[in-house]
Protein backbone atom coordinates (compact mmCIF):
# COMPACT_ATOMS: atom_id res chain seq x y z
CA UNK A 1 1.61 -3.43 11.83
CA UNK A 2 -0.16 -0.27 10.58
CA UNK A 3 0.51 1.87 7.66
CA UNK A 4 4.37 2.84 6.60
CA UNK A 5 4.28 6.13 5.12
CA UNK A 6 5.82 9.52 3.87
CA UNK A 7 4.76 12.74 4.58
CA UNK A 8 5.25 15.66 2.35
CA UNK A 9 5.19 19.45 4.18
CA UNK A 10 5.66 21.21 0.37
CA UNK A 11 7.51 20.43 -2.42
CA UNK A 12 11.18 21.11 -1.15
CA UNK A 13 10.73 19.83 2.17
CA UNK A 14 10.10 15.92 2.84
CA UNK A 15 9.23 15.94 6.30
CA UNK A 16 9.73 11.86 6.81
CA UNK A 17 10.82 9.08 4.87
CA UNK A 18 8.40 5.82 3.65
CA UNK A 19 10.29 4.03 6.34
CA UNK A 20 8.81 5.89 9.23
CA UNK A 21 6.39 3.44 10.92
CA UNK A 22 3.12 5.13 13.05
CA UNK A 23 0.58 3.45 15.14
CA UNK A 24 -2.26 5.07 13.78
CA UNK A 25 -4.86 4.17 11.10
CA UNK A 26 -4.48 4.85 7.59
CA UNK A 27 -4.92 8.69 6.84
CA UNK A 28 -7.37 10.47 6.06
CA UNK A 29 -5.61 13.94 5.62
CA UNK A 30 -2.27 14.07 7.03
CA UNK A 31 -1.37 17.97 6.60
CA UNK A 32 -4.41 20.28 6.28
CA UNK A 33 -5.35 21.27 3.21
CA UNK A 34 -5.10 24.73 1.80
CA UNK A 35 -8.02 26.92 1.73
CA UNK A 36 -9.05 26.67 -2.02
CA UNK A 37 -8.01 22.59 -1.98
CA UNK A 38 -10.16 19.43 -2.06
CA UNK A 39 -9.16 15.77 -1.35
CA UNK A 40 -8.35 12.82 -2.88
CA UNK A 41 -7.64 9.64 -1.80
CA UNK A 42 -6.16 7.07 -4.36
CA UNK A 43 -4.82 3.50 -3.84
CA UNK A 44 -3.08 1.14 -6.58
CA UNK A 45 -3.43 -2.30 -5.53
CA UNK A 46 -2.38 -5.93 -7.71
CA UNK A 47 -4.92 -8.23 -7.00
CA UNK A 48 -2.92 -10.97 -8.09
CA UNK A 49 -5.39 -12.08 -10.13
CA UNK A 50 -7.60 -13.00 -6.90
CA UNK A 51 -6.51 -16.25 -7.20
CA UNK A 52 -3.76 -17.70 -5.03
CA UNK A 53 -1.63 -20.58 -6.34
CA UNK A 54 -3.28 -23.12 -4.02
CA UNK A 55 -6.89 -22.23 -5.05
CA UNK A 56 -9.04 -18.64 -5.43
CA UNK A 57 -8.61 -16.04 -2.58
CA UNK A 58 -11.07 -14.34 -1.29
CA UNK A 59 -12.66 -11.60 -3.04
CA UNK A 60 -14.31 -10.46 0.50
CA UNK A 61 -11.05 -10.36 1.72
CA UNK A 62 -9.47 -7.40 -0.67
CA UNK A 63 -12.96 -5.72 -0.41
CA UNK A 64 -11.97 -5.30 3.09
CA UNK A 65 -8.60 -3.95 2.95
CA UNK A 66 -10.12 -1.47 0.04
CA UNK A 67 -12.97 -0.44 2.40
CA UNK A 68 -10.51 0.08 5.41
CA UNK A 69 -8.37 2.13 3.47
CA UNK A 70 -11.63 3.92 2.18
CA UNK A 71 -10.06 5.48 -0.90
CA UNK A 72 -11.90 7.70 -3.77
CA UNK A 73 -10.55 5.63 -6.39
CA UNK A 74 -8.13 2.59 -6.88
CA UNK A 75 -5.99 1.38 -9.56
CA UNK A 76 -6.40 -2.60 -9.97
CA UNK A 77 -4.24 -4.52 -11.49
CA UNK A 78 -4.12 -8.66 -12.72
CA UNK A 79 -8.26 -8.37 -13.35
CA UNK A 80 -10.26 -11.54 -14.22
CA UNK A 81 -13.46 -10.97 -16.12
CA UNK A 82 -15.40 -14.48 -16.92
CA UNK A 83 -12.74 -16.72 -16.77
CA UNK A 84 -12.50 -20.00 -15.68
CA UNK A 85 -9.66 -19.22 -13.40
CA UNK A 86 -11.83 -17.32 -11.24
CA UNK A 87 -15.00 -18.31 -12.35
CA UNK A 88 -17.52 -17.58 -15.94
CA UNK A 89 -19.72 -15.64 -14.04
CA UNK A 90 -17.45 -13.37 -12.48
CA UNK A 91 -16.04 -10.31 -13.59
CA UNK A 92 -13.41 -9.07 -10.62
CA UNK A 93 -13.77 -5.54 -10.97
CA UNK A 94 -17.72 -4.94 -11.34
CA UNK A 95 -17.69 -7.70 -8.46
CA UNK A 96 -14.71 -5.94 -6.11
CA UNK A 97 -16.39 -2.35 -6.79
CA UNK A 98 -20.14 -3.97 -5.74
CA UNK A 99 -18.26 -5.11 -2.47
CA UNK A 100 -16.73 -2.09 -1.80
CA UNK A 101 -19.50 -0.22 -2.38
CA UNK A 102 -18.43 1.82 -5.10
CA UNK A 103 -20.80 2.43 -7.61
CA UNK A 104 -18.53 3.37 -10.82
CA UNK A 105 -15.75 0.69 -12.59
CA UNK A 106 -14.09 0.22 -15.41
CA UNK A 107 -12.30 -2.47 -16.89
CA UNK A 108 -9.49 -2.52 -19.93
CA UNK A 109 -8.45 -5.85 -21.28
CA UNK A 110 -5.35 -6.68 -22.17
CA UNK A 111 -5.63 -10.76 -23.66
CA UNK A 112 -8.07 -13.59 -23.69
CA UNK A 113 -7.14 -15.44 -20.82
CA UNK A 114 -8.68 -18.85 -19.46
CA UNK A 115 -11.77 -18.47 -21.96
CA UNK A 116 -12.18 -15.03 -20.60
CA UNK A 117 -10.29 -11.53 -20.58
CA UNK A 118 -7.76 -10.44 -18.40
CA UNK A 119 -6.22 -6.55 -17.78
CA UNK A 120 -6.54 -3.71 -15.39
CA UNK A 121 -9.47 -1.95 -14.07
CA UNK A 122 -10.36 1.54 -11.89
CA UNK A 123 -12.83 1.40 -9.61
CA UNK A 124 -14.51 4.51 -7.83
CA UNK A 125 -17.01 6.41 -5.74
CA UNK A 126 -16.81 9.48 -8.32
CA UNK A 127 -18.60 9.35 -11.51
CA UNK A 128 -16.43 8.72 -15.02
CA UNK A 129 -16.92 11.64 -17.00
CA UNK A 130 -14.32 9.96 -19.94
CA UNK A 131 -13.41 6.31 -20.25
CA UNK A 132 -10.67 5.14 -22.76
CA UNK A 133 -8.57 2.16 -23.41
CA UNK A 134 -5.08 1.42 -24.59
CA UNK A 135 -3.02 -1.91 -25.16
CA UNK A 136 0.67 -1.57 -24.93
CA UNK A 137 3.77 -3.32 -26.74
CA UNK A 138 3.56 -7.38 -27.12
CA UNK A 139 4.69 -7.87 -30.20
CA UNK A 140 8.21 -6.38 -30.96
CA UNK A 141 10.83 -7.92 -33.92
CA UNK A 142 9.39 -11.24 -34.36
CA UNK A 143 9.31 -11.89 -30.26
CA UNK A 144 6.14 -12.03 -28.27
CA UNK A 145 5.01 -11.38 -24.77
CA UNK A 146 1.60 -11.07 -22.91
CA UNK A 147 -0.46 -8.15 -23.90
CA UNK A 148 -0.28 -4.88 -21.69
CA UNK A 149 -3.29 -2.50 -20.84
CA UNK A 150 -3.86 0.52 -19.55
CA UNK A 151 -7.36 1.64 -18.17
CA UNK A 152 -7.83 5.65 -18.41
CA UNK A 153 -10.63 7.55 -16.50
CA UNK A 154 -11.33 11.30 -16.26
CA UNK A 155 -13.46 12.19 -12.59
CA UNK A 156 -14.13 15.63 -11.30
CA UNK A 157 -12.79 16.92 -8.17
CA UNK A 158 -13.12 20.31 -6.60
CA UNK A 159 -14.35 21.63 -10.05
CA UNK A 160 -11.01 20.16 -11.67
CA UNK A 161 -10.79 17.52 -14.38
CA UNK A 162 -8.29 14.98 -13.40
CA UNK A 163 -7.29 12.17 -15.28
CA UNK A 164 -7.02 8.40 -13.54
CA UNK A 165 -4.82 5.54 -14.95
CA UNK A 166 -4.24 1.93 -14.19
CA UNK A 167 -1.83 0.10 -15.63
CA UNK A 168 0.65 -3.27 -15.31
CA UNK A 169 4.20 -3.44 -17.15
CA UNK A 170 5.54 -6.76 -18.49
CA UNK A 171 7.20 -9.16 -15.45
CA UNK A 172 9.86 -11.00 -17.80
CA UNK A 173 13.47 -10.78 -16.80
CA UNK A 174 14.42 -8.51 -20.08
CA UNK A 175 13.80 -5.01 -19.21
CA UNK A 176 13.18 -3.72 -22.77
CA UNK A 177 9.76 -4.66 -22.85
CA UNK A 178 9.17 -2.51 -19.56
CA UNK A 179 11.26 0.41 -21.44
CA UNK A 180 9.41 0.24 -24.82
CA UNK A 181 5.85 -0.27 -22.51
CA UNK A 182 7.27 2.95 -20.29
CA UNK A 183 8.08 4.86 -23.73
CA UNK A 184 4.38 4.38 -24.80
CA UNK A 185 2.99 5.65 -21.38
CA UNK A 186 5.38 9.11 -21.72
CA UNK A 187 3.39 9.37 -24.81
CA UNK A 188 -0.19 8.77 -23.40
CA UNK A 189 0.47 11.24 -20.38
CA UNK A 190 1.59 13.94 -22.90
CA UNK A 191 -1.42 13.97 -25.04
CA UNK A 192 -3.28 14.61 -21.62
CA UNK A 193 -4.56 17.94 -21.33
CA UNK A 194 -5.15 17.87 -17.16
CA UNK A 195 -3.44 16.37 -14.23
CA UNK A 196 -2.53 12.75 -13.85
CA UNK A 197 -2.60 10.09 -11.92
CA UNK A 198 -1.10 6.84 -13.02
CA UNK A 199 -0.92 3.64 -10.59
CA UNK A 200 0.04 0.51 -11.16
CA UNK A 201 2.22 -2.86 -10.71
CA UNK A 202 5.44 -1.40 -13.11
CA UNK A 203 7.59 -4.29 -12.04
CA UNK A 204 10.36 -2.28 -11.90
CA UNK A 205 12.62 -0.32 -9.23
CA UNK A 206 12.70 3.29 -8.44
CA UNK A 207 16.11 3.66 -10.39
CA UNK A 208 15.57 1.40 -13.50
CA UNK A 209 15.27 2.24 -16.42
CA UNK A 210 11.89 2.62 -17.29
CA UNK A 211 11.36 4.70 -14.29
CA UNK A 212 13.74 7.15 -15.78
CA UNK A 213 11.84 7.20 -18.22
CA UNK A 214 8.71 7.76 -16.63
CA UNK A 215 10.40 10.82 -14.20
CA UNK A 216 10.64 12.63 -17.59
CA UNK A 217 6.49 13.50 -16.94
CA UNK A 218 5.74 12.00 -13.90
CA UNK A 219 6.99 12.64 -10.21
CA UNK A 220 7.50 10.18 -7.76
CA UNK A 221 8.36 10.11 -3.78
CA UNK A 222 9.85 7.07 -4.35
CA UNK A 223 12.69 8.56 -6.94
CA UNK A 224 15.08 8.54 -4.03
CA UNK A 225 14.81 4.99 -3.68
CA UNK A 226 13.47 5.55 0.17
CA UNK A 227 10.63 3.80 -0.14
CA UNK A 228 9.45 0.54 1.48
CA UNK A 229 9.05 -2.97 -0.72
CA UNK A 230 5.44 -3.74 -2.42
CA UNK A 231 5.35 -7.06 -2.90
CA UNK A 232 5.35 -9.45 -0.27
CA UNK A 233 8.71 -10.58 1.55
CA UNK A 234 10.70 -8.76 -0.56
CA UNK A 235 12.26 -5.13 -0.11
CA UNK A 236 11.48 -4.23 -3.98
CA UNK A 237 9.19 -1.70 -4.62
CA UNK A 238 7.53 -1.87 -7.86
CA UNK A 239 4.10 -0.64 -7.38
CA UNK A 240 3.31 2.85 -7.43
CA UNK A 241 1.33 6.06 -7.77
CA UNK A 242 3.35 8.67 -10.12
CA UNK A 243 1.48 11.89 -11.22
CA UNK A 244 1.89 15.42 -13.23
CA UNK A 245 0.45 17.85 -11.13
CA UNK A 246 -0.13 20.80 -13.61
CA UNK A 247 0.03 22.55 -10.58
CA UNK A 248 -2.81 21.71 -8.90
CA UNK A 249 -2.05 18.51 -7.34
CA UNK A 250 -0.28 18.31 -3.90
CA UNK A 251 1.07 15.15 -2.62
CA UNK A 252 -0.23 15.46 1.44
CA UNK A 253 1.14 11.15 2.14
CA UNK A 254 2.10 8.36 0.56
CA UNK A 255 3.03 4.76 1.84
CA UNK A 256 2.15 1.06 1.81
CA UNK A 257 -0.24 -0.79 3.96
CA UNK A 258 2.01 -3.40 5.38
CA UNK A 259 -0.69 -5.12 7.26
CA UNK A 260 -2.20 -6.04 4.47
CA UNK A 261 0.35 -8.81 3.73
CA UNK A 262 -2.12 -12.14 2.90
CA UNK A 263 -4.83 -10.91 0.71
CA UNK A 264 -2.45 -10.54 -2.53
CA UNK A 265 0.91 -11.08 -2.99
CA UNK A 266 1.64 -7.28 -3.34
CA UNK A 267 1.07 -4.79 -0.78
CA UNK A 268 -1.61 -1.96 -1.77
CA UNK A 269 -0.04 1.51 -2.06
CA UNK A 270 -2.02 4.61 -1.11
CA UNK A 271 -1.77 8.40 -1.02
CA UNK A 272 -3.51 11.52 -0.51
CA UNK A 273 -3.19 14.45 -2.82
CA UNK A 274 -4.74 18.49 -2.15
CA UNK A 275 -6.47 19.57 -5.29
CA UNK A 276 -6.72 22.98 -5.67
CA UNK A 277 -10.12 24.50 -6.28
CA UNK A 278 -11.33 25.97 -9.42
CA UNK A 279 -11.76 29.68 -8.34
């Protein structure tokens, strides 16, 4: 089964919904670009920590569904680096970007974990130009959760700035750790002085909460609730690519690449956006 996707003609018209199913391969460029526009391909995808419940998947294996998709840059969430989970000499995302041939990575960390570190992590073919951090809420009123990060790169694309995030909200069944984590992102994306990008594993649906929260800054195909599930045998989406275009991004597709269904336990999530030239 081949990519499920959405394709958007202009901002008032959605030409298809996420449901639509094609037999072709993943896109390149699905609607030609304007004139004064370059592309750029982007992919948020949870690794699941690379490491299945029965033992340690195969890194190989999500190299290859990154390097069919071919994207510019991905969003990686549930990141070992030097753990014993995964192993003290490896560090996922330095290891998944040298396997994917991708020369650039960067890694936040959000806890120790297993004698290592643990977070989220971009990897790229286009040069970091800025690199920051950020940890969001674990510690609210006396109560406790795991440690949230979110990785932040700036790359250049047609002459234009453009900021790249990765991030994971918390997974527990209370929803106002995912609200408080989705208030601190608003207030990241506003101090951002170019477009954004944020993808990530937000463990949430399309009309929760949080994402309302989020659709204050940040647009989404997937506000009408028509897209298709993320994670494995479920219909849920909560994985996604949200962005401010400051008019210059244009989302050209977005969708899910349901055949990759055994490499992680979430489906990787992909689009393509038109950036429009500096003139």
């Amino acid at each position: 089964m081949k990519i499920n996707r959405i394709f958007l003609l202009s901002i008032i018209v959605l030409l298809a919904a996420c449901g639509k199913e094609s037999t072709e391969e993943p896109p390149t460029v699905i609607i030609p670009p304007t004139t004064d526009a370059a592309i750029l391909k982007v992919m948020t995808y949870n690794i699941a920590g690379a490491a299945a419940s029965t033992g340690v998947r195969s890194l190989e294996g999500l190299a290859e569904v990154i390097k069919r998709v071919d994207p510019d840059i991905v969003a990686i969430q549930e990141v070992d680096a030097f753990t014993t989970r995964n192993g003290k000499d490896v560090h996922l995302a330095r290891d998944l970007a040298a396997l994917c041939g991708m020369d650039h990575w960067f890694f936040a960390k959000a806890m120790d974990f297993h004698d290592g570190e643990y977070g989220d992590a971009i990897i790229s073919k286009l040069p970091f130009k800025e690199t920051m951090a950020y940890n969001l809420t674990g510690d609210w009123e006396g109560q406790r959760i795991e440690t949230r990060s979110v990785a932040r790169v700036t790359v250049e694309v047609g002459g234009r700035d453009i900021c790249f995030i990765s991030t994971h909200f918390d997974h527990t069944s209370n929803e106002k750790w995912r609200i408080l984590q989705a208030k601190e992102l608003v207030e990241i994306v506003k101090g951002i002085e170019m477009p954004v990008i944020v993808g990530g594993d937000l463990n949430c649906t399309p009309s929760s909460e949080p994402m309302k929260i989020l659709y204050e800054v940040l647009a989404s195909p997937c506000k009408t609730g028509d897209c298709l599930g993320t994670f494995v045998g479920s219909k849920n989406v909560i994985d996604y690519l949200v962005y401010r275009s400051d008019n210059v991004l244009t989302l050209s597709s977005y969708g899910i690449y349901s055949w990759a269904d055994k490499e992680s336990d979430h489906f990787p999530v992909g689009a393509v956006f038109e950036v429009e030239k500096v003139k």
